[in-house]
N, C-alpha and C. Protein backbone atom coordinates (compact mmCIF):
# COMPACT_ATOMS: atom_id res chain seq x y z
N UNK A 1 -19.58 -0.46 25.25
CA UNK A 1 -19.55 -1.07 23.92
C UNK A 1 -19.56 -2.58 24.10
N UNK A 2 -20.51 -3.49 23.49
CA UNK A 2 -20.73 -4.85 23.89
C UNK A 2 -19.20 -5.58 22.85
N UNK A 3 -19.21 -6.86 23.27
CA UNK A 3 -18.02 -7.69 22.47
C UNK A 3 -18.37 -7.21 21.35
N UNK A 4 -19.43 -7.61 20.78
CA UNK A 4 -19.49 -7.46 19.00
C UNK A 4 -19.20 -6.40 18.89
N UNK A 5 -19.86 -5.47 18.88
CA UNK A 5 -19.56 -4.00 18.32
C UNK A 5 -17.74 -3.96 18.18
N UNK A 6 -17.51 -4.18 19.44
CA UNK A 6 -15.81 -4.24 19.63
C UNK A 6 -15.14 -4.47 18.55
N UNK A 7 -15.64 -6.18 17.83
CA UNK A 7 -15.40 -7.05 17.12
C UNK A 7 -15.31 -6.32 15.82
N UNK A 8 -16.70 -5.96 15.57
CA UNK A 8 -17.17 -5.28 14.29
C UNK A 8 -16.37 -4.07 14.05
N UNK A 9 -16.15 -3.06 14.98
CA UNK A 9 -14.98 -2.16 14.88
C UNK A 9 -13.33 -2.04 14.58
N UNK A 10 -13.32 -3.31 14.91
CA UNK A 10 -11.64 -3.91 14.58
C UNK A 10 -11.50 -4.08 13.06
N UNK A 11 -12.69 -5.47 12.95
CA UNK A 11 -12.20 -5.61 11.35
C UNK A 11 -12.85 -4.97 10.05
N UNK A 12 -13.68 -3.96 10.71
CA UNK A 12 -14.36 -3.34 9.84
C UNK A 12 -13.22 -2.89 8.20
N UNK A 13 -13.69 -3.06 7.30
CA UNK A 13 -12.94 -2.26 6.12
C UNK A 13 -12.79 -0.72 6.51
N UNK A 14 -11.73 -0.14 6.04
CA UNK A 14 -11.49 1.12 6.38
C UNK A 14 -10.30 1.15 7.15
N UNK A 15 -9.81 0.06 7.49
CA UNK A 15 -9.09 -0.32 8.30
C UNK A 15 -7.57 -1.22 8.00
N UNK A 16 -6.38 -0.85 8.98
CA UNK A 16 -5.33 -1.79 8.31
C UNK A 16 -4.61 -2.12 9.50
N UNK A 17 -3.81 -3.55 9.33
CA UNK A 17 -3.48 -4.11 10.71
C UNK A 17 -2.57 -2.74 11.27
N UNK A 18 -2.13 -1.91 11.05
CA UNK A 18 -1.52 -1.11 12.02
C UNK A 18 -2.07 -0.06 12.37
N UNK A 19 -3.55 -0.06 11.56
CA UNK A 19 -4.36 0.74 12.66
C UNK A 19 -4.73 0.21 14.25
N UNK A 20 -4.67 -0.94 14.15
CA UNK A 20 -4.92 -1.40 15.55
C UNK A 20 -4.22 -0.74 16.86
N UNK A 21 -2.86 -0.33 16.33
CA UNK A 21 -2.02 0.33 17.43
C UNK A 21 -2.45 1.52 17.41
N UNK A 22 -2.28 1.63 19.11
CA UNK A 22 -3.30 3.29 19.37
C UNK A 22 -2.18 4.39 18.34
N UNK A 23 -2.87 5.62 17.64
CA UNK A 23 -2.07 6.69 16.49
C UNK A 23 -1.40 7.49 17.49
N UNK A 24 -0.02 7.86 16.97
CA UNK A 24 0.55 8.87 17.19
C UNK A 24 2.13 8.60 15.91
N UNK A 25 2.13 9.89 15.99
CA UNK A 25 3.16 10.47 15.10
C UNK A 25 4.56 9.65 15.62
N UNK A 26 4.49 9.13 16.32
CA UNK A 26 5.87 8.16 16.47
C UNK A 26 5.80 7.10 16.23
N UNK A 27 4.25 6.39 16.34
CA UNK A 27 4.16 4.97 16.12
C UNK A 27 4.07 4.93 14.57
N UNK A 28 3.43 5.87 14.21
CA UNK A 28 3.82 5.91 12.16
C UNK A 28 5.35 6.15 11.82
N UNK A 29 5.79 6.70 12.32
CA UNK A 29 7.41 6.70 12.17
C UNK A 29 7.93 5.74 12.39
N UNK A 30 8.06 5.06 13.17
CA UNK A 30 8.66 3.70 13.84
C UNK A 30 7.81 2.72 12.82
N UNK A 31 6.76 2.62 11.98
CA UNK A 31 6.05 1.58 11.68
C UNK A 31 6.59 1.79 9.96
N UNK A 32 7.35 3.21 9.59
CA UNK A 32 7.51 2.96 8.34
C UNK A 32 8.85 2.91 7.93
N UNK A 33 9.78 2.89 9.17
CA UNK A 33 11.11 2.67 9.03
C UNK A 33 11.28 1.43 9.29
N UNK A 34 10.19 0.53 10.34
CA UNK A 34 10.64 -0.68 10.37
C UNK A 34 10.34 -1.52 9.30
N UNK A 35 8.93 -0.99 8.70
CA UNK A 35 8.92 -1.86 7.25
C UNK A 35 9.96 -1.50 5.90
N UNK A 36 10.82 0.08 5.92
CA UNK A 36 11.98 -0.44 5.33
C UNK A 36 13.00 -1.21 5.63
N UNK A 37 13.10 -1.42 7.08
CA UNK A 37 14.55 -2.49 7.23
C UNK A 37 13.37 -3.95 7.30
N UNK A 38 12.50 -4.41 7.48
CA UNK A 38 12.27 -5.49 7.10
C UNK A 38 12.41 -5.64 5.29
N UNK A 39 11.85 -4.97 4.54
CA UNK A 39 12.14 -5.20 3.43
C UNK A 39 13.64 -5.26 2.69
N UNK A 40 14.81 -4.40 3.61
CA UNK A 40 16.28 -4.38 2.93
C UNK A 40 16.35 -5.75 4.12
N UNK A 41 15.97 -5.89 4.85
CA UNK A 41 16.35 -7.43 5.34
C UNK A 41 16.29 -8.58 4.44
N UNK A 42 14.78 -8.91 4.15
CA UNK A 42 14.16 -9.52 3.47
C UNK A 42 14.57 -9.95 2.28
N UNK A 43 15.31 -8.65 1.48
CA UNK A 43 16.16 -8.86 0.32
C UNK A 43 17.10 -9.14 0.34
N UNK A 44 17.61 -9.92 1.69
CA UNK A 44 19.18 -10.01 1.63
C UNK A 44 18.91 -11.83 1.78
N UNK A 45 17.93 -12.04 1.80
CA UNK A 45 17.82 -13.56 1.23
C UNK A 45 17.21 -13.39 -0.48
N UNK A 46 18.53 -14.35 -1.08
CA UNK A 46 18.27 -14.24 -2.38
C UNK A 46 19.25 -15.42 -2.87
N UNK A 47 18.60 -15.72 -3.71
CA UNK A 47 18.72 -16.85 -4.69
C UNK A 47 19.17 -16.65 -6.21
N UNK A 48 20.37 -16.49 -6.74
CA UNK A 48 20.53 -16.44 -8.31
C UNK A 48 19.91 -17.36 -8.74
N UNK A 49 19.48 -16.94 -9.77
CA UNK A 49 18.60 -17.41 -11.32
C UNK A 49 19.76 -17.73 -12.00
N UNK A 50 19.50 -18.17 -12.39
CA UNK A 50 20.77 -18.80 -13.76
C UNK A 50 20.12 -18.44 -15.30
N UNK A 51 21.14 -17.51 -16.24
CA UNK A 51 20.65 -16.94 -16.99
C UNK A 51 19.36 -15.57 -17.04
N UNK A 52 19.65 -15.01 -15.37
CA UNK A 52 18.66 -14.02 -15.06
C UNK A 52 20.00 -12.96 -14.18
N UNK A 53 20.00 -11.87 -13.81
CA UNK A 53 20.61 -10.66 -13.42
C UNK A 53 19.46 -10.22 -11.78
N UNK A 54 18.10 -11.09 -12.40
CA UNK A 54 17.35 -10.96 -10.68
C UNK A 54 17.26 -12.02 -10.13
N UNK A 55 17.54 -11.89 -9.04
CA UNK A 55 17.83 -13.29 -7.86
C UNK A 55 16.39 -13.44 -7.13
N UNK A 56 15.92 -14.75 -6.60
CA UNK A 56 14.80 -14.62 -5.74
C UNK A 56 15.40 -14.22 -4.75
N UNK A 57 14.09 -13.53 -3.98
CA UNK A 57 14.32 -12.60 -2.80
C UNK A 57 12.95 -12.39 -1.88
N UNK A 58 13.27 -12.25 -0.82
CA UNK A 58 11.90 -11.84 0.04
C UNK A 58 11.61 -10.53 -0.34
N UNK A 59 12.23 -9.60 -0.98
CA UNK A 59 11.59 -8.41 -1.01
C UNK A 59 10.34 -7.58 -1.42
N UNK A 60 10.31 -8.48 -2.45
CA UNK A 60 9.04 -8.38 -3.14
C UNK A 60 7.82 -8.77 -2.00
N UNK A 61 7.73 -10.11 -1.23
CA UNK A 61 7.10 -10.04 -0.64
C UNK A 61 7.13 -9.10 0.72
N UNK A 62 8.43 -8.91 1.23
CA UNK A 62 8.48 -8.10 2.77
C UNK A 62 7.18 -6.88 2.16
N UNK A 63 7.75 -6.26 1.04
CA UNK A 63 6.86 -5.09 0.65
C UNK A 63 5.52 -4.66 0.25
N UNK A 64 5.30 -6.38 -0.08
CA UNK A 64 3.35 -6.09 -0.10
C UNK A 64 2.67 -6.32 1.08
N UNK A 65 3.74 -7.29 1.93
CA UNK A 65 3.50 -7.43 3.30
C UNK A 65 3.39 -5.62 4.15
N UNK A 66 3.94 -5.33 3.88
CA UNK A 66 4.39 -3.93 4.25
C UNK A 66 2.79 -3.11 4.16
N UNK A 67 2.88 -2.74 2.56
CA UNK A 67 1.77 -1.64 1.95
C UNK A 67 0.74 -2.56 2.41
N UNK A 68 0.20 -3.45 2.81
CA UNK A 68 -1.06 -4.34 3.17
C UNK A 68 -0.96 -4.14 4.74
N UNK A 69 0.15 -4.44 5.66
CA UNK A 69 -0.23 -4.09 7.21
C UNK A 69 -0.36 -2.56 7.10
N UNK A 70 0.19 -1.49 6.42
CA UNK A 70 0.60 -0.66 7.14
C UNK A 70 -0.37 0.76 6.22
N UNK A 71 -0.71 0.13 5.53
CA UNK A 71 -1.84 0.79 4.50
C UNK A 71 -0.81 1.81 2.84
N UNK A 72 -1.77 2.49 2.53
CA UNK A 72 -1.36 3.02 1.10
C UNK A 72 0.03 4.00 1.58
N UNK A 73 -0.39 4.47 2.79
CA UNK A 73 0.50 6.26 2.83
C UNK A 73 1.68 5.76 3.64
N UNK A 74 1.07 4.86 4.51
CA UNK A 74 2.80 4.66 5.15
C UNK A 74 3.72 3.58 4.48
N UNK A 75 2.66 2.07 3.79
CA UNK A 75 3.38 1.89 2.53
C UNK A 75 4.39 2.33 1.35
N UNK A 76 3.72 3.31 1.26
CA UNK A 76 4.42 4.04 0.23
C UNK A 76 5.52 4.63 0.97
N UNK A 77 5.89 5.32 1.77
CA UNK A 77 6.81 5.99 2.78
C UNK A 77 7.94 4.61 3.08
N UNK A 78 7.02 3.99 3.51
CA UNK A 78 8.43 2.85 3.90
C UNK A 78 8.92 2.12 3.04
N UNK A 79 8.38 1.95 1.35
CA UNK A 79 9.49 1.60 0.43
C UNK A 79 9.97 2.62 0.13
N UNK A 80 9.47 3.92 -0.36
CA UNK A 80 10.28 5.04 -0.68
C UNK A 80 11.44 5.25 0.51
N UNK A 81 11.33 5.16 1.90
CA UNK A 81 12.58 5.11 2.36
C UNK A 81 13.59 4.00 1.93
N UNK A 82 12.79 2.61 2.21
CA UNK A 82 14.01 1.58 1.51
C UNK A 82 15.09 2.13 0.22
N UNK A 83 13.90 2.40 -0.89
CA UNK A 83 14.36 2.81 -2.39
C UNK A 83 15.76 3.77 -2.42
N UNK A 84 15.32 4.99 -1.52
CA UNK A 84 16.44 6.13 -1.23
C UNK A 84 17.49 5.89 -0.68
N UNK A 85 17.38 4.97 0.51
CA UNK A 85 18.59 4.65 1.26
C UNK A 85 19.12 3.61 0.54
N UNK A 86 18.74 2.75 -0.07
CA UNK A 86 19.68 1.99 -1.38
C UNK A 86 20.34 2.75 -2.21
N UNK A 87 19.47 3.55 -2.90
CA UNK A 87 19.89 4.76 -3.80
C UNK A 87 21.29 5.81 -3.61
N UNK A 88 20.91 6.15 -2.36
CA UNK A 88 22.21 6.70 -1.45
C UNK A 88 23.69 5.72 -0.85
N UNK A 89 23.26 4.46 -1.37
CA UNK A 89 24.55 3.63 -0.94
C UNK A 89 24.12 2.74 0.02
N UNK A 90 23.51 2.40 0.91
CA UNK A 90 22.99 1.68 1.74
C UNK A 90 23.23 0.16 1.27
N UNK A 91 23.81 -0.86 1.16
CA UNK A 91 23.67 -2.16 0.81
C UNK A 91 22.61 -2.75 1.13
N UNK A 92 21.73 -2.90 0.64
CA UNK A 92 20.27 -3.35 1.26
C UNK A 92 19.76 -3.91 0.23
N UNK A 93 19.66 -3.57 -1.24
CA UNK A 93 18.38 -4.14 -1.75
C UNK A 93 19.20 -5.71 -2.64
N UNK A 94 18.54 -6.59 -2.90
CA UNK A 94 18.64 -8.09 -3.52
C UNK A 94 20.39 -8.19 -3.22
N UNK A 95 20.80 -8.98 -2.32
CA UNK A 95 22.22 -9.49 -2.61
C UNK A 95 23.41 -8.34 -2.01
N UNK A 96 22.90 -7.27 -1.62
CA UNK A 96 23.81 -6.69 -0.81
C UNK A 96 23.94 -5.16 -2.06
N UNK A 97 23.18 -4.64 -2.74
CA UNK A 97 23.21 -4.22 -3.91
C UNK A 97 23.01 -2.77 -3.19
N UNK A 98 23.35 -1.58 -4.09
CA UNK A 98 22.89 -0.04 -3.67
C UNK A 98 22.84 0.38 -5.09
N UNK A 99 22.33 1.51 -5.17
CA UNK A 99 22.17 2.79 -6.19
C UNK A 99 21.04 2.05 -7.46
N UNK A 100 21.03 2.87 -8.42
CA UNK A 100 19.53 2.79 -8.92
C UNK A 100 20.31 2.33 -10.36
N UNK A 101 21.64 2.09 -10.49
CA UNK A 101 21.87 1.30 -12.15
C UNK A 101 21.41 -0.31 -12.23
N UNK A 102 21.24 -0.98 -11.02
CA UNK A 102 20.97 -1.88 -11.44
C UNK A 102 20.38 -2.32 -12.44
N UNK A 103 19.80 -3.77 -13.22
CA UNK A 103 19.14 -4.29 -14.16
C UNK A 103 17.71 -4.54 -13.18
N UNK A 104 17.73 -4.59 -12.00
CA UNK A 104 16.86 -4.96 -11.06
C UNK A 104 15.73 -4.07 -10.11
N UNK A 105 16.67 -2.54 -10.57
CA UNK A 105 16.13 -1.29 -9.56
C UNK A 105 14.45 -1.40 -9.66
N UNK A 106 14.08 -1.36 -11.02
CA UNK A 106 12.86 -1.39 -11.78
C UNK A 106 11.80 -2.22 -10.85
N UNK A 107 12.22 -3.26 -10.11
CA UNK A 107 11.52 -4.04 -9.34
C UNK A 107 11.19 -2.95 -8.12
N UNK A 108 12.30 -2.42 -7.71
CA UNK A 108 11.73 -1.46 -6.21
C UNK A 108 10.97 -0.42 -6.88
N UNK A 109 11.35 -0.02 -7.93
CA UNK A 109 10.03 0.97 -8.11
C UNK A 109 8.89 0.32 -8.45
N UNK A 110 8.56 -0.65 -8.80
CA UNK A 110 7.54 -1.27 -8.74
C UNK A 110 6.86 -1.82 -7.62
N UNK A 111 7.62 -1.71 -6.12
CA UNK A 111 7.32 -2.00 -5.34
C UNK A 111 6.49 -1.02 -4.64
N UNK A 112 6.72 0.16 -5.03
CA UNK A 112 6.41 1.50 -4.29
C UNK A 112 5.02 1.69 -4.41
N UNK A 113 4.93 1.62 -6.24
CA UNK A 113 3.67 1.47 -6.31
C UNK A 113 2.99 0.44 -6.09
N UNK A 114 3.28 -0.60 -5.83
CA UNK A 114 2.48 -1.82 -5.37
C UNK A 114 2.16 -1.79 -3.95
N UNK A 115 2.82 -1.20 -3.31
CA UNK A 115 2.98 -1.21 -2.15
C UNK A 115 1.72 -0.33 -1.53
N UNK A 116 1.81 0.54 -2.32
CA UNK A 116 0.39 1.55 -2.53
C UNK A 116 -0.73 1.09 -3.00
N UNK A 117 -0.87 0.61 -3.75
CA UNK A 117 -1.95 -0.34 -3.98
C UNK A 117 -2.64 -1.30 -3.27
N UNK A 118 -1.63 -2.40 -2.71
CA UNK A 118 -2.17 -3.29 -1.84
C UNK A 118 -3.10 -2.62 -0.23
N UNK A 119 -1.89 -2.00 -0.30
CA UNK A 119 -2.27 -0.84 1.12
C UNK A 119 -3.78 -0.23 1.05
N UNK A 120 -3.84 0.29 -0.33
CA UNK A 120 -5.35 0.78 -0.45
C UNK A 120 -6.46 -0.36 -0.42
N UNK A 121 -5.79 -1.18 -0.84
CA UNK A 121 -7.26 -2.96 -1.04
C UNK A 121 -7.22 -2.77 -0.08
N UNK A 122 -6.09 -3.31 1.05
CA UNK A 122 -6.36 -3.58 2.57
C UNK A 122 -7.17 -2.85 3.40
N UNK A 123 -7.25 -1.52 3.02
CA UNK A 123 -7.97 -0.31 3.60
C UNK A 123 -9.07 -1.13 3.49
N UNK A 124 -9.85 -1.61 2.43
CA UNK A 124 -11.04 -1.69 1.57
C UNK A 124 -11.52 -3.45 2.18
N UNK A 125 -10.68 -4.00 2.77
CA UNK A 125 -10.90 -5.02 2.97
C UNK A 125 -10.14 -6.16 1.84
N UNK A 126 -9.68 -5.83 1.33
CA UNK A 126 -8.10 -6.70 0.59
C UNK A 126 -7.61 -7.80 1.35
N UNK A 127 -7.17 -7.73 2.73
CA UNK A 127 -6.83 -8.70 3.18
C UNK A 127 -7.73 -9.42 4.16
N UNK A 128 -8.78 -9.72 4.39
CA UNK A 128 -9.50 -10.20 5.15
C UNK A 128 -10.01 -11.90 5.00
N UNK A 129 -9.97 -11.88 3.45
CA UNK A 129 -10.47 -13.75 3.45
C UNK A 129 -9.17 -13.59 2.78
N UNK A 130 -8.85 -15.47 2.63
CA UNK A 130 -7.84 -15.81 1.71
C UNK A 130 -8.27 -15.88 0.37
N UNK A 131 -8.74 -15.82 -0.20
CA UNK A 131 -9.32 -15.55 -1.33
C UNK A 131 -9.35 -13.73 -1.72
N UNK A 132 -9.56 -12.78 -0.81
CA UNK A 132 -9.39 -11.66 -1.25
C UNK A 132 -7.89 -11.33 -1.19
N UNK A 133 -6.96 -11.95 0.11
CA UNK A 133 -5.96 -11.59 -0.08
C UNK A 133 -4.84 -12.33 -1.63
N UNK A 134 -5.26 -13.10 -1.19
CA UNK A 134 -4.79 -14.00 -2.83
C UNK A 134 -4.68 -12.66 -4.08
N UNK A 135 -6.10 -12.21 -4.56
CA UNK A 135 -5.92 -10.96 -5.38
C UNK A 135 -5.05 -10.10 -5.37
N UNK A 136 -5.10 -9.60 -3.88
CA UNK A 136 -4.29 -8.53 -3.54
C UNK A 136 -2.86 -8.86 -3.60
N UNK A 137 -2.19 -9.40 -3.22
CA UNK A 137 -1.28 -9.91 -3.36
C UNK A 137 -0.71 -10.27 -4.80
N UNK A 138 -1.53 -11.11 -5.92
CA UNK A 138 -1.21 -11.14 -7.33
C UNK A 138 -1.01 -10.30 -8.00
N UNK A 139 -2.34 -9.03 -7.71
CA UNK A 139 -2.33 -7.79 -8.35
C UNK A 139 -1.03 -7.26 -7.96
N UNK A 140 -0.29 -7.02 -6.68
CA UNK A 140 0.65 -6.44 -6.34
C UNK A 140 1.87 -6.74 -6.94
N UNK A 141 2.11 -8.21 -7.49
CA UNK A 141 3.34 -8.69 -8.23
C UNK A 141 2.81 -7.99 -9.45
N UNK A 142 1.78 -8.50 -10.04
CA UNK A 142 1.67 -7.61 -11.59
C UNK A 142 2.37 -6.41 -11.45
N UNK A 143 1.89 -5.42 -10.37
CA UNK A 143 2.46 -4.42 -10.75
C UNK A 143 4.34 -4.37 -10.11
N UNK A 144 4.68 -4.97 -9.72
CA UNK A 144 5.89 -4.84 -9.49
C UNK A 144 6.71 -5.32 -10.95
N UNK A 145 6.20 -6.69 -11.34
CA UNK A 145 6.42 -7.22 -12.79
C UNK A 145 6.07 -5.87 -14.14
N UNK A 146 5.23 -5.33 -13.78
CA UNK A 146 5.09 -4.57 -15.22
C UNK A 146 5.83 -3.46 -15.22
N UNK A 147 6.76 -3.19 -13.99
CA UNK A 147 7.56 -1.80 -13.93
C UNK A 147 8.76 -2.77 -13.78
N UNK A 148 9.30 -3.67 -13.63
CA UNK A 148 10.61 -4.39 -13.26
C UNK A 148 10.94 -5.15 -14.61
N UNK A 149 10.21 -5.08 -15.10
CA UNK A 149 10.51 -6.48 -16.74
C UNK A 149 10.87 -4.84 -17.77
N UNK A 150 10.08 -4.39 -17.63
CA UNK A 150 10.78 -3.60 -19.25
C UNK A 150 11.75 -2.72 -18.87
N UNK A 151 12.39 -2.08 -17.17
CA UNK A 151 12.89 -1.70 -16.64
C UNK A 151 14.19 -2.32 -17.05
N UNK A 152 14.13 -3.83 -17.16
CA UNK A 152 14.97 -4.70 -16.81
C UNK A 152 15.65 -4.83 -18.60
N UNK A 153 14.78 -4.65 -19.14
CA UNK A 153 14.85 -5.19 -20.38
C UNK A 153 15.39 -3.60 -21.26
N UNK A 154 15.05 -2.37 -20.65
CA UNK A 154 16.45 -1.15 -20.95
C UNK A 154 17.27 -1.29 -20.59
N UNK A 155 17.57 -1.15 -19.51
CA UNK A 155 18.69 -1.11 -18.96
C UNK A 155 19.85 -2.77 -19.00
N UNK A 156 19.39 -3.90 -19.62
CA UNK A 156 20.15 -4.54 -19.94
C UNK A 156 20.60 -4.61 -21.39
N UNK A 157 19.23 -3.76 -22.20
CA UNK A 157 19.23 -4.06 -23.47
C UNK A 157 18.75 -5.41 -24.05
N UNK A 158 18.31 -6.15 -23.43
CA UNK A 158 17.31 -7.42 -23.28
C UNK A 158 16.23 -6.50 -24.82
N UNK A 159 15.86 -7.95 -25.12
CA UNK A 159 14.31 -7.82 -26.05
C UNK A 159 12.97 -7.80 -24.66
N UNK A 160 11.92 -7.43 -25.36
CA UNK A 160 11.41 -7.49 -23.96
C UNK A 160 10.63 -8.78 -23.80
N UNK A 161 10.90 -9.86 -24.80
CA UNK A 161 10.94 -11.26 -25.05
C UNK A 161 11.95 -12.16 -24.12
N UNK A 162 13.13 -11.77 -24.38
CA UNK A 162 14.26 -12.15 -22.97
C UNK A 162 13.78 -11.35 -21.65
N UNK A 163 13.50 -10.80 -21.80
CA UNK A 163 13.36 -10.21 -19.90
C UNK A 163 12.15 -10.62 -19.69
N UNK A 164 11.05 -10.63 -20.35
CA UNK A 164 10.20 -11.57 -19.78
C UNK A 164 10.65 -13.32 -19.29
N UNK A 165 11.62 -14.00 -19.87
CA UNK A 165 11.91 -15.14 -20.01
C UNK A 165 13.45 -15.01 -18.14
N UNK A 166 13.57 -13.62 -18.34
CA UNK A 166 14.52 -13.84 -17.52
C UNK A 166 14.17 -13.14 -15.72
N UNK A 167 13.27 -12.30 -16.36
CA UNK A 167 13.03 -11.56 -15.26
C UNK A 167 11.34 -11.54 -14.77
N UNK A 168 10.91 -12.36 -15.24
CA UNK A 168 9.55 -12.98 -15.07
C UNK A 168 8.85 -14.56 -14.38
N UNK A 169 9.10 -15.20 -15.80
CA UNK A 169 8.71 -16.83 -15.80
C UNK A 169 9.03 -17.41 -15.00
N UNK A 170 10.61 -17.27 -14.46
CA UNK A 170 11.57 -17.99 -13.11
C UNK A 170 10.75 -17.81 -11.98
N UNK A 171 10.08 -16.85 -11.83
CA UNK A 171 9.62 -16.42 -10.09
C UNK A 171 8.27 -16.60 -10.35
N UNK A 172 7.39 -17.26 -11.02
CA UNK A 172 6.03 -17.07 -11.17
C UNK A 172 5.77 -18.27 -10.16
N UNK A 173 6.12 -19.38 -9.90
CA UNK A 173 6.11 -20.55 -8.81
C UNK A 173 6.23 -20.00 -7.40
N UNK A 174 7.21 -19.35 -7.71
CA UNK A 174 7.50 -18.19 -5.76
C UNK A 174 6.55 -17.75 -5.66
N UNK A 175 6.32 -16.56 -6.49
CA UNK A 175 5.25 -15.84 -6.37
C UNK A 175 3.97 -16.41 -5.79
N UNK A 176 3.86 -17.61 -6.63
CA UNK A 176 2.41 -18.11 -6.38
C UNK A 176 2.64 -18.29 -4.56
N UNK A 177 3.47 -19.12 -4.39
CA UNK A 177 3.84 -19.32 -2.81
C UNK A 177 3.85 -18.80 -1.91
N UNK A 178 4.51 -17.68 -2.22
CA UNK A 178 4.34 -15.86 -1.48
C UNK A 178 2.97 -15.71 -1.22
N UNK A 179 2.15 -15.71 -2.45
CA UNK A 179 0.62 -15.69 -2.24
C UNK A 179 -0.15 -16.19 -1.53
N UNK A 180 0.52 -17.68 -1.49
CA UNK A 180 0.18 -18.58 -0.85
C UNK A 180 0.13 -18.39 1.03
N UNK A 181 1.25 -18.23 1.48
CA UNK A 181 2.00 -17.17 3.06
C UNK A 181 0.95 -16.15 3.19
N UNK A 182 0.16 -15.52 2.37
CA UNK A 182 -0.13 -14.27 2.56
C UNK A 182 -1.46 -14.55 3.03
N UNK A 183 -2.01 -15.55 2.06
CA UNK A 183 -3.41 -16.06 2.46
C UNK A 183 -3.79 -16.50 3.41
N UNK A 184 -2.69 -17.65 3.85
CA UNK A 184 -2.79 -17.65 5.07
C UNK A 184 -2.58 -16.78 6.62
N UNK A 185 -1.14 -15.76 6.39
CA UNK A 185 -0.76 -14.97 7.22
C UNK A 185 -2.06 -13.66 7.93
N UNK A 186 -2.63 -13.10 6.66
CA UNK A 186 -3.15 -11.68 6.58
C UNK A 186 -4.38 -11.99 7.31
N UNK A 187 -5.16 -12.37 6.81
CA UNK A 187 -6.53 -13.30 7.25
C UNK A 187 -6.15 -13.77 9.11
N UNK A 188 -5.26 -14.55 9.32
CA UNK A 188 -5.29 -15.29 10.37
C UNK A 188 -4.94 -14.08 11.49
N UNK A 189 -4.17 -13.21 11.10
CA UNK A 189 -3.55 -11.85 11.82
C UNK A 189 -5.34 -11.09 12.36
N UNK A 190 -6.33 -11.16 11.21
CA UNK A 190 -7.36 -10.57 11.66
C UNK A 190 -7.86 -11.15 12.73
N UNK A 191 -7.96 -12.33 12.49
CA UNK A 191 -8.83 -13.50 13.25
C UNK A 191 -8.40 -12.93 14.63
N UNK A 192 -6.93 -12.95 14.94
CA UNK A 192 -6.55 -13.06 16.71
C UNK A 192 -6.75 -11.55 16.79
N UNK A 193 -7.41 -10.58 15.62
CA UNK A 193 -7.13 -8.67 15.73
C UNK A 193 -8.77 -9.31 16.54
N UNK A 194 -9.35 -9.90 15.89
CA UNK A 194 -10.72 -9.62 16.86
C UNK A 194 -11.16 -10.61 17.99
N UNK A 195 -10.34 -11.00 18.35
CA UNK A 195 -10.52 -11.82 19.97
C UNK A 195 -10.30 -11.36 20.99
C-alpha cells in the first residue's frame, strides 16, 4: 500500500479518531469508560453563574469531545455510563453533584444525545476542517441547550423566559470558545492521524 493510499485510508469519512486504534472488545471498553471519567472529571471544573443554578463546566465540552473522538455508539455508551453512575450516587457531574433531581440533570441528557450526534457527523467527516468542526460542535450545544433549558425551567419552575436568561445566555461566550478548542483540536488530531 503506497503513502497515499495509507493517508487516504486514515482520514477517509467513515471514520473516527478512535478508529485509528487497532478494534477489539477491550479497547471499546476502556475507550468508553475513559470518556465517562474524563467527562465526570471535566465537570468538576465549574464556575457559578450568579442568578443561574448551572455553573460553567467542561462537561459539556469533555462530551462532544467524547461522541466526536469516539463516534455515535460508544459516545452514547460513555455518557450513558457517566449519566447512571451520577444517577446512582457517584459525585461526578457539575460541582461534585449526583442523582437526576437536579435543575441541571437536563443538560446530561442532552449530552447523550448530542453526544450521538456529533459522533455520527464525525463518522461523516464532522470533524475534519475547522469550519466543519465549528458546526458540529454548535449543533451539539443546541442540542444539549434544547433538552437542558426547559428541563431546567420544570424542574425549577422557571418561565421558560428565565431559564433561557439563566440557563442559556451566560454560557453562549464559552460555548463559542469551546468551539473555538475544538476547531482547532479535532482537525489538528487528523493532521498528525495521517503522517
Amino acid at each position: 500500500m503506497s503513502t497515499a493510499t495509507a493517508t487516504a485510508a486514515v482520514a477517509r469519512p467513515g471514520k473516527v479518531l478512535a478508529d485509528l486504534i487497532p478494534a477489539s472488545r477491550t479497547k471499546d471498553i476502556a475507550l468508553v469508560v475513559g470518556g465517562a471519567a474524563l467527562t465526570g472529571i471535566a465537570a468538576q471544573i465549574a464556575i457559578p453563574v450568579p442568578g443561574s443554578p448551572v455553573p460553567v463546566t467542561g462537561q459539556t465540552f469533555a462530551a462532544l469531545l467524547v461522541g466526536t473522538a469516539l463516534g455515535a455508539r460508544r459516545g452514547f455508551l460513555s455518557i450513558a455510563l457517566y449519566a447512571l453512575a451520577g444517577m446512582a450516587g457517584m459525585p461526578w457531574f457539575a460541582e461534585g453533584g449526583s442523582g437526576y433531581s437536579m435543575p441541571s440533570f437536563g443538560y446530561v441528557l442532552g449530552m447523550l444525545l448530542a453526544a450521538t450526534v456529533v459522533g455520527s457527523l464525525a463518522r461523516r467527516g464532522g470533524d475534519r476542517s475547522a469550519l466543519r468542526t465549528a458546526g458540529t460542535m454548535l449543533l451539539g450545544e443546541a442540542i444539549i441547550y434544547a433538552i437542558g433549558v426547559p428541563y431546567l425551567a420544570l424542574s425549577t419552575g422557571m418561565s421558560l423566559t428565565a431559564a433561557i436568561a439563566a440557563g442559556l445566555t451566560p454560557f453562549l461566550i464559552g460555548d463559542a470558545l469551546k468551539a473555538a478548542l475544538a476547531m482547532g483540536a479535532l482537525p489538528t488530531a487528523w493532521k498528525f492521524a495521517n503522517k
